[in-house]
C-alpha atoms as a PDB file:
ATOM      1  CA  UNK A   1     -12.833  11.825 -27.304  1.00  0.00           C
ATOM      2  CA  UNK A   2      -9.655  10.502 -24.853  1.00  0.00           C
ATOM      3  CA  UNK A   3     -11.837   7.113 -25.230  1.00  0.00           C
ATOM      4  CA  UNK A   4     -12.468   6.673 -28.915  1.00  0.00           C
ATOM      5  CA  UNK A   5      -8.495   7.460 -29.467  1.00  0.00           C
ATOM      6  CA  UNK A   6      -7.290   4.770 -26.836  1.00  0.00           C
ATOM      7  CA  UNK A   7      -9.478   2.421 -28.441  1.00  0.00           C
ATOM      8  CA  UNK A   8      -8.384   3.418 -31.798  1.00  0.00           C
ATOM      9  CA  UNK A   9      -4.374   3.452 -30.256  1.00  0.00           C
ATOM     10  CA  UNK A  10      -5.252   0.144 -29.036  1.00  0.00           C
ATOM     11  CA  UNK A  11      -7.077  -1.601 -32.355  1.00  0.00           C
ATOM     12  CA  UNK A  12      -3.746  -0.830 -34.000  1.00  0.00           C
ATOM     13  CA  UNK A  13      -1.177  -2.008 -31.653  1.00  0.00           C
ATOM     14  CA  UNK A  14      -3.128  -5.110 -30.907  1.00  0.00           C
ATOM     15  CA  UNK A  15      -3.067  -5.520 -35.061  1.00  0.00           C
ATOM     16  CA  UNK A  16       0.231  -4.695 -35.431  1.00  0.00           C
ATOM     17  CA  UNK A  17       1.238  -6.972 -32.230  1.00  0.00           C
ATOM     18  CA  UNK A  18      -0.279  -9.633 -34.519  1.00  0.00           C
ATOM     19  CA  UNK A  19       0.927  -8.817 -37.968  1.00  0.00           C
ATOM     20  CA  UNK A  20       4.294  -9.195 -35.950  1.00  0.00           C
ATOM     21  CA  UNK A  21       3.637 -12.516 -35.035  1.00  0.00           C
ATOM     22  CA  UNK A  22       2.271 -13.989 -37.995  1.00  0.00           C
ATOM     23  CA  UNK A  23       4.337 -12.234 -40.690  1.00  0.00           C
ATOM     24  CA  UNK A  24       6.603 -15.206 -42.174  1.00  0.00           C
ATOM     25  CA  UNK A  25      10.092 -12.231 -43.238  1.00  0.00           C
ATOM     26  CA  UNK A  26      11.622 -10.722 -39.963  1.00  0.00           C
ATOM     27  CA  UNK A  27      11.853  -7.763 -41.475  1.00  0.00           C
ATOM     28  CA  UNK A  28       7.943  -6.905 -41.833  1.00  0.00           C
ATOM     29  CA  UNK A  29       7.735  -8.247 -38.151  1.00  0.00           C
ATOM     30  CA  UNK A  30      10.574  -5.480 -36.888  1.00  0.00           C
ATOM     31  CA  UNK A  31       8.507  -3.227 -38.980  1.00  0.00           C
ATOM     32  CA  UNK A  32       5.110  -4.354 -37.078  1.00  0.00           C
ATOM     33  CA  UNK A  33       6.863  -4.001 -33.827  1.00  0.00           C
ATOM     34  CA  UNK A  34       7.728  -0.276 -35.168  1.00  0.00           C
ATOM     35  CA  UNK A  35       4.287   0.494 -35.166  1.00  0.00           C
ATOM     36  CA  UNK A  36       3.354  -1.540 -31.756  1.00  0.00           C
ATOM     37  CA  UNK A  37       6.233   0.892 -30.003  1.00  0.00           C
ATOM     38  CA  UNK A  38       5.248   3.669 -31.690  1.00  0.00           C
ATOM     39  CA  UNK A  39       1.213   3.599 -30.495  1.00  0.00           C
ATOM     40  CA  UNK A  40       2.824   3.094 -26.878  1.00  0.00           C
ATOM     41  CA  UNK A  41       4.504   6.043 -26.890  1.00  0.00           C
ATOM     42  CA  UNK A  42       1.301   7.723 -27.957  1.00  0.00           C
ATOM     43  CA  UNK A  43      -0.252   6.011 -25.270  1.00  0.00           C
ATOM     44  CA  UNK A  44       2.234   7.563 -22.301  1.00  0.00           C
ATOM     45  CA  UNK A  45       1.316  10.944 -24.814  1.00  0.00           C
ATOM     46  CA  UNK A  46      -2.379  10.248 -23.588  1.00  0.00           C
ATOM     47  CA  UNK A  47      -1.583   9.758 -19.874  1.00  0.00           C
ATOM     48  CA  UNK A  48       0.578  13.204 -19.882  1.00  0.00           C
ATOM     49  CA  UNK A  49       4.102  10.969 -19.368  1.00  0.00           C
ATOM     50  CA  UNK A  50       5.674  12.877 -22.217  1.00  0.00           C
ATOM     51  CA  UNK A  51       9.195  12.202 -21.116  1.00  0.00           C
ATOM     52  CA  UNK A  52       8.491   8.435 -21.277  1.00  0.00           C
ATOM     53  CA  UNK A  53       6.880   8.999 -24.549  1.00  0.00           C
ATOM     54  CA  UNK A  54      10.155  10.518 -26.277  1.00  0.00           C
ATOM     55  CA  UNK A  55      11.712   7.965 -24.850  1.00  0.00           C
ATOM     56  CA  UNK A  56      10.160   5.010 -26.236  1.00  0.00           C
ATOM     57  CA  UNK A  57      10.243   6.712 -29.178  1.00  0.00           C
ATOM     58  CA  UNK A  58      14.004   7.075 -28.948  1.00  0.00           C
ATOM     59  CA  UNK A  59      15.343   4.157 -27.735  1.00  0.00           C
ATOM     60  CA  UNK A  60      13.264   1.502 -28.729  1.00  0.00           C
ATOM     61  CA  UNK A  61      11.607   2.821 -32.022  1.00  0.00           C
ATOM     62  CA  UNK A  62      14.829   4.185 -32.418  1.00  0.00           C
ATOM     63  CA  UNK A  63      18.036   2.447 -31.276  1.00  0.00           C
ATOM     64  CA  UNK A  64      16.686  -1.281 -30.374  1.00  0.00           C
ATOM     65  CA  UNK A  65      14.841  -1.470 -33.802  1.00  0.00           C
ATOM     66  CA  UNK A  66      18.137   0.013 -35.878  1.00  0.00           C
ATOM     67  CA  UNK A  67      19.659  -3.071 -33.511  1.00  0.00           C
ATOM     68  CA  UNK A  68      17.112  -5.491 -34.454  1.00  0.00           C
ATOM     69  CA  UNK A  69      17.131  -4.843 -38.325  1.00  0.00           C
ATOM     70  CA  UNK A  70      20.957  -5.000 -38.361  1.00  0.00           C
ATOM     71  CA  UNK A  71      20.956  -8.288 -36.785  1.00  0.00           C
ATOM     72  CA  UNK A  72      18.134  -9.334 -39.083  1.00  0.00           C
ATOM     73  CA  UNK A  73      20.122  -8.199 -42.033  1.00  0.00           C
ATOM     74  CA  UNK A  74      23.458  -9.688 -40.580  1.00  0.00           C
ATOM     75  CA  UNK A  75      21.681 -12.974 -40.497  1.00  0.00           C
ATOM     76  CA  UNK A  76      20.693 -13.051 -44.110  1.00  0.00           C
ATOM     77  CA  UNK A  77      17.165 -14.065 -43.768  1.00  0.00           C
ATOM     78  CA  UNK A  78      17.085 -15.495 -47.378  1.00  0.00           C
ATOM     79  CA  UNK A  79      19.104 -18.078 -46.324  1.00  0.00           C
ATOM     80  CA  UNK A  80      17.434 -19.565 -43.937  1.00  0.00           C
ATOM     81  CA  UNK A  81      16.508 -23.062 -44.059  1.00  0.00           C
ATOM     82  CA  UNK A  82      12.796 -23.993 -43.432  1.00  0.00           C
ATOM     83  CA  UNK A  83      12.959 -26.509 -41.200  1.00  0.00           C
ATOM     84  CA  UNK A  84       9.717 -29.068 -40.394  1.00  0.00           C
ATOM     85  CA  UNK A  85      11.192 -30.846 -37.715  1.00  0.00           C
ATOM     86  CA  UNK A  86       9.700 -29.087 -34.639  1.00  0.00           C
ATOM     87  CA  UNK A  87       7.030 -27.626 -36.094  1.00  0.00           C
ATOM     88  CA  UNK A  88       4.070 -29.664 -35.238  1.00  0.00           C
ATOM     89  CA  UNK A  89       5.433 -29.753 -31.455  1.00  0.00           C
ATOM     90  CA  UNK A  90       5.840 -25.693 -31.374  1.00  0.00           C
ATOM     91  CA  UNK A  91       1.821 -25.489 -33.283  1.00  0.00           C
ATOM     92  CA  UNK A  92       0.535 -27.804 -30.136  1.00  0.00           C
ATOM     93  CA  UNK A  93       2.865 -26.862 -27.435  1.00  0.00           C
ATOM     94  CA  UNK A  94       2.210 -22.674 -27.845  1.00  0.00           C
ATOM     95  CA  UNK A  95      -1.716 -22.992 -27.583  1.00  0.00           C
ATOM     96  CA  UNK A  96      -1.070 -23.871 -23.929  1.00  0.00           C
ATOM     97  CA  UNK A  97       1.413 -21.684 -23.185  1.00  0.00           C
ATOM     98  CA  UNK A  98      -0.692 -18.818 -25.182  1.00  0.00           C
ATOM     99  CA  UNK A  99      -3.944 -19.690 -22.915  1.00  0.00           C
ATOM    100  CA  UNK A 100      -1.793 -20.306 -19.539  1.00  0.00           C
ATOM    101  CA  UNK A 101      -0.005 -16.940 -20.527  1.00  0.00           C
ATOM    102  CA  UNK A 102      -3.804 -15.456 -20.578  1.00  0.00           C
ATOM    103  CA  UNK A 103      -4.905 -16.884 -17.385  1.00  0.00           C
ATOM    104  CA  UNK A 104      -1.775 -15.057 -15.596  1.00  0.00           C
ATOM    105  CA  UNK A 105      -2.698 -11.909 -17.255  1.00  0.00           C
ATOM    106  CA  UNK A 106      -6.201 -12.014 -15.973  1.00  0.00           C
ATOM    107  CA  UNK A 107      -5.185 -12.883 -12.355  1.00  0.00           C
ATOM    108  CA  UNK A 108      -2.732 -10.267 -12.172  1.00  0.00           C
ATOM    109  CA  UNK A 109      -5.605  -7.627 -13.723  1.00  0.00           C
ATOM    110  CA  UNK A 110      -7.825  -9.364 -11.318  1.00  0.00           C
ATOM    111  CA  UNK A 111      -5.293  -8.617  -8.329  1.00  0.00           C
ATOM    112  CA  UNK A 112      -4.706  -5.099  -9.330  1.00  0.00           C
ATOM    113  CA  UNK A 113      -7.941  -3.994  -9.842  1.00  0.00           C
ATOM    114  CA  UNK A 114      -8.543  -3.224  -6.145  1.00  0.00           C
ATOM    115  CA  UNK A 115      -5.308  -2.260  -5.636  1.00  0.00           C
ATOM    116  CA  UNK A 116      -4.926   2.013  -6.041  1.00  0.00           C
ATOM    117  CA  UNK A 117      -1.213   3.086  -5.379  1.00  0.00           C
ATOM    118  CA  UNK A 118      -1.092   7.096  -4.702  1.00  0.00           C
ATOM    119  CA  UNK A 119      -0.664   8.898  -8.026  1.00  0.00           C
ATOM    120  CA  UNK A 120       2.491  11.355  -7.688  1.00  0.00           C
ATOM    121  CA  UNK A 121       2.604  14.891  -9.127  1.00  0.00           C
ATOM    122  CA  UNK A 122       6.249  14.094 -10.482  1.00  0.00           C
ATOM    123  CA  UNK A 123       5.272  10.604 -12.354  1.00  0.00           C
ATOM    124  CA  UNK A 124       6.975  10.332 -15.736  1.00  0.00           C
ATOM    125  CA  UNK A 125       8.684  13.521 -15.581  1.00  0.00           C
ATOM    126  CA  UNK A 126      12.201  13.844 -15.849  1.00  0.00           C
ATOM    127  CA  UNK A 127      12.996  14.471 -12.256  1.00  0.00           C
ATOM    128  CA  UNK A 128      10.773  11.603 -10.787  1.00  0.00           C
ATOM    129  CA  UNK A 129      12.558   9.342 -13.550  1.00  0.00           C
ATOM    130  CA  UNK A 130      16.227  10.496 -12.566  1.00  0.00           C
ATOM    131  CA  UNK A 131      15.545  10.145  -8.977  1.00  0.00           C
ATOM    132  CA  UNK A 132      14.444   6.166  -9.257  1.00  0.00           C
ATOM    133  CA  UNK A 133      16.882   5.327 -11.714  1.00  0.00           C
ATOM    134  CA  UNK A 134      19.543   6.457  -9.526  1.00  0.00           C
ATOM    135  CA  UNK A 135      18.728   5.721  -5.913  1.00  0.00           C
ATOM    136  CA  UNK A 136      16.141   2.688  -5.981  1.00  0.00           C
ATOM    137  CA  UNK A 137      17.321   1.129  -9.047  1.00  0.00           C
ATOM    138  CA  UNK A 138      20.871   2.052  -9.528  1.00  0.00           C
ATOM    139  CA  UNK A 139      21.840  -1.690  -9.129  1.00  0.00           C
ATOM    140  CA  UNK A 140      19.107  -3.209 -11.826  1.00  0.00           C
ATOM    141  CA  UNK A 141      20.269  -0.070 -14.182  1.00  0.00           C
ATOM    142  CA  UNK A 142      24.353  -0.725 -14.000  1.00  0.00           C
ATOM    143  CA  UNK A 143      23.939  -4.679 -14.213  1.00  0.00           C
ATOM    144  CA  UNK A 144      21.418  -4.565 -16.810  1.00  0.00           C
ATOM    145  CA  UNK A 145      24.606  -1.477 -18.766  1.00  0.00           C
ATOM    146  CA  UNK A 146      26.556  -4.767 -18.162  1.00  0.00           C
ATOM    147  CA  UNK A 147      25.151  -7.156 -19.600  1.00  0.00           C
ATOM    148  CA  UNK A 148      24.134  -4.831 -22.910  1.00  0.00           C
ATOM    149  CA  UNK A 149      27.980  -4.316 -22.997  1.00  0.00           C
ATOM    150  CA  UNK A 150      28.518  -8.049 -22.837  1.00  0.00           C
ATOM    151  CA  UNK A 151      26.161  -8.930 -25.909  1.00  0.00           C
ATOM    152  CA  UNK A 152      27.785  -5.940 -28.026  1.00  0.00           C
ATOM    153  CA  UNK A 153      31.133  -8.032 -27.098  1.00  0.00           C
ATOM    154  CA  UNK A 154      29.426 -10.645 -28.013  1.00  0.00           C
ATOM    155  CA  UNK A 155      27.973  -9.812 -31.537  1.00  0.00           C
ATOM    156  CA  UNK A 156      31.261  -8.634 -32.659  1.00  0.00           C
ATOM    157  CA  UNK A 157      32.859 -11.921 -31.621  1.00  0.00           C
ATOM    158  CA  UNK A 158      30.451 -14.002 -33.476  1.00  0.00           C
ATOM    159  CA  UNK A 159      30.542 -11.548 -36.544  1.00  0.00           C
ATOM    160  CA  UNK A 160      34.278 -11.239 -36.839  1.00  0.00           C
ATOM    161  CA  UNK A 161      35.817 -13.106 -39.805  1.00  0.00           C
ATOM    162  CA  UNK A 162      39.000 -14.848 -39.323  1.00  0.00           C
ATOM    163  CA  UNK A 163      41.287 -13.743 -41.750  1.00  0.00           C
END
């Protein structure tokens, strides 16, 4: 039954993944990434991480999408111009890039497929979280708090009117 439901989970996020892509309004792409965040946190729901899982559904089918739509909105999509001029080198050039992206993903399942790291009775609880994000990645976590303050400085310089 766990089987049939991943592969169901993972028909519809690889769908949705590609609805995102090809979907010519950025807002029926944020709403396609909605439903690519929302099957991952019922995938962490299948591997018993349900910390992880509320939090996926929090912050990023939460707060990053609210982000994403009020920057689409800000932007006026309507009045964007369709533009020709690099169009024919992005259709050529991302075929490449799209199979060379493939060919790293296979090496690194390749690599990793003999590769078994211990499985810990704490993973994706609340404790085991809290303890990495504040001893072995207390750096990464404050710079990255840094940098998401300096693009919130940013936006609001770049959306302030002069009056």
């Amino acid at each position: 039954m766990e089987l049939v439901l991943f592969f169901i989970l993972a028909i519809i996020a690889v769908g949705a993944a590609i609805n995102m892509v090809v979907q010519k309004h950025p807002i029926h792409s944020a709403l396609s990434l909605i439903v690519v965040m929302g099957t991952l946190s019922l995938f962490y729901v299948m591997l018993h991480a349900e910390f992880l899982a509320v939090v996926q559904v929090i912050v990023y089918a939460g707060a990053i999408m609210v982000l994403f739509v009020f920057v689409i909105m800000l932007l006026n999509p309507h009045a964007a111009e369709h533009t020709t001029r690099y169009g024919t080198i992005l259709k050529f050039g991302g075929v490449p890039l799209g199979l060379l992206l493939l060919a790293e993903i296979v090496v690194v399942v390749q690599r990793s497929v003999g590769a078994a790291r211990p499985a810990s009775a704490l993973a994706g609880t609340t404790e085991a979280v809290g303890r990495l994000l504040f001893t072995e990645y207390l750096i990464p976590f404050e710079f990255i708090s840094v940098v998401i303050l300096v693009a919130i400085l940013g936006a609001v310089v770049l959306t302030k009117r002069e009056l």
